[in-house]
Protein backbone atom coordinates (compact mmCIF):
# COMPACT_ATOMS: atom_id res chain seq x y z
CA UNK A 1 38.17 1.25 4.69
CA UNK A 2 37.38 1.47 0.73
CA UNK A 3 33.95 2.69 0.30
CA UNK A 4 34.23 0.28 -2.98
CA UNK A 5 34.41 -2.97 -0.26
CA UNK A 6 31.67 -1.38 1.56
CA UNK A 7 29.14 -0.82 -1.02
CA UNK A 8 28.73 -4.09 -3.46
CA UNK A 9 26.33 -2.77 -6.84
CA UNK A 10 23.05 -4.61 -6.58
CA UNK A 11 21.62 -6.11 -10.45
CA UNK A 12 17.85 -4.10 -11.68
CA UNK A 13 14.84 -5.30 -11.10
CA UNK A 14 12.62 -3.33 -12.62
CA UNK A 15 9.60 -4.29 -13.77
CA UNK A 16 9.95 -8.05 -12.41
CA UNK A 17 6.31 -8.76 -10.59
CA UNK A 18 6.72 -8.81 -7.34
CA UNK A 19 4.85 -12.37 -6.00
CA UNK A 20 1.33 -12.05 -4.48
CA UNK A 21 1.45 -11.63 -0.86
CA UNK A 22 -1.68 -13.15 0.90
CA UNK A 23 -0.84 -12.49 3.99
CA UNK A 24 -4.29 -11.83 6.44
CA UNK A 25 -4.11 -8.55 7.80
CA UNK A 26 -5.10 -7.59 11.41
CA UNK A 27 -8.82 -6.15 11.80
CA UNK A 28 -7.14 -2.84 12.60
CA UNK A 29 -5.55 -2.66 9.28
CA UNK A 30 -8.49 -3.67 7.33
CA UNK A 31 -11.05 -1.32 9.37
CA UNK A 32 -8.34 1.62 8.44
CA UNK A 33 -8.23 0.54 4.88
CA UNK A 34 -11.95 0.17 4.80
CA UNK A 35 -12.24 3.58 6.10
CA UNK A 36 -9.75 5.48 3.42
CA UNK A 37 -11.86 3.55 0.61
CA UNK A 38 -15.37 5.13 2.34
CA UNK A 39 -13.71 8.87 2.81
CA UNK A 40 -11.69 9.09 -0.05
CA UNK A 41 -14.03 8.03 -2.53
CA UNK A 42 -13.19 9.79 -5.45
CA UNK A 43 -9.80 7.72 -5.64
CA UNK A 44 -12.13 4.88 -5.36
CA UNK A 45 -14.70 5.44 -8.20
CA UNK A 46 -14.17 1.54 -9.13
CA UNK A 47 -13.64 0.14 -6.12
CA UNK A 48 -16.90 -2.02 -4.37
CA UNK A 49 -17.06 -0.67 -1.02
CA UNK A 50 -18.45 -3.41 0.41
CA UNK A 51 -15.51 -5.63 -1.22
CA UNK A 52 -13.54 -7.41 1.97
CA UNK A 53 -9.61 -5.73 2.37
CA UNK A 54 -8.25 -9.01 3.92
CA UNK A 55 -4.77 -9.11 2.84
CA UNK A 56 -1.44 -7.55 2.55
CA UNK A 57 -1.99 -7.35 -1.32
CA UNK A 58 -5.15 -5.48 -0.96
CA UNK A 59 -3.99 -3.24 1.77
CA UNK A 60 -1.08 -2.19 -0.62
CA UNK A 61 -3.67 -1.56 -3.43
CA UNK A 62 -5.23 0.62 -1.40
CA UNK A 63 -2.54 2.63 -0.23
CA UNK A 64 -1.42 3.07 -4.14
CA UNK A 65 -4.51 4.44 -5.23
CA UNK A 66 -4.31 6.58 -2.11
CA UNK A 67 -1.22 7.80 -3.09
CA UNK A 68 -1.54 8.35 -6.49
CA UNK A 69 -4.96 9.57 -6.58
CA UNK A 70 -5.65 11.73 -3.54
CA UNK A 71 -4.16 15.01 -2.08
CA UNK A 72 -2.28 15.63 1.18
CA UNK A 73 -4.99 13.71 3.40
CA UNK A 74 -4.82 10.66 1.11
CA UNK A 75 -1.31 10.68 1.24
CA UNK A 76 -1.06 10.63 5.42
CA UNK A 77 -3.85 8.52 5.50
CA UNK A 78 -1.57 5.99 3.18
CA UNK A 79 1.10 6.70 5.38
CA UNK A 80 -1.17 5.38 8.59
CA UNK A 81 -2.04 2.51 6.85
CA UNK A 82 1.32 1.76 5.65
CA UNK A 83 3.01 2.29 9.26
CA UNK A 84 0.78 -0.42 10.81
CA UNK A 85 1.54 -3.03 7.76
């Protein structure tokens, strides 16, 4: 078989927004995500921690700033979050 039939080339889409996802969140998730924001508070400097993490959209916001602000712990901490998405 042709890898050319196999693989098909798939059109860019960078920098299209990707649509809001509202999705509610389990009260696992949002306890984890509430935790990250309370122990990793120097990625969080603007962040209200008293704000509610309800959805999918905020879950992912935190896991960004996780990722691009923290170290190592941050990072697996992201990854925890992100696993149980």
């Amino acid at each position: 078989m042709d890898s050319a039939s196999i693989l098909q080339e798939q059109p860019a889409t960078y920098g299209t927004p990707v649509p809001e996802d509202n999705t509610p969140v389990s009260e696992e998730v949002q306890r984890m995500a509430h935790e990250a924001v309370k122990n990793f508070h120097e990625c969080f400097w603007w962040w209200n921690t008293e704000s509610s993490i309800l959805t999918r959209d905020d879950v992912r916001e935190v896991i960004r700033t996780l990722r691009m602000g923290g170290g190592h712990r941050a990072w697996w901490a992201a990854q925890r979050i992100h696993k149980c998405l």
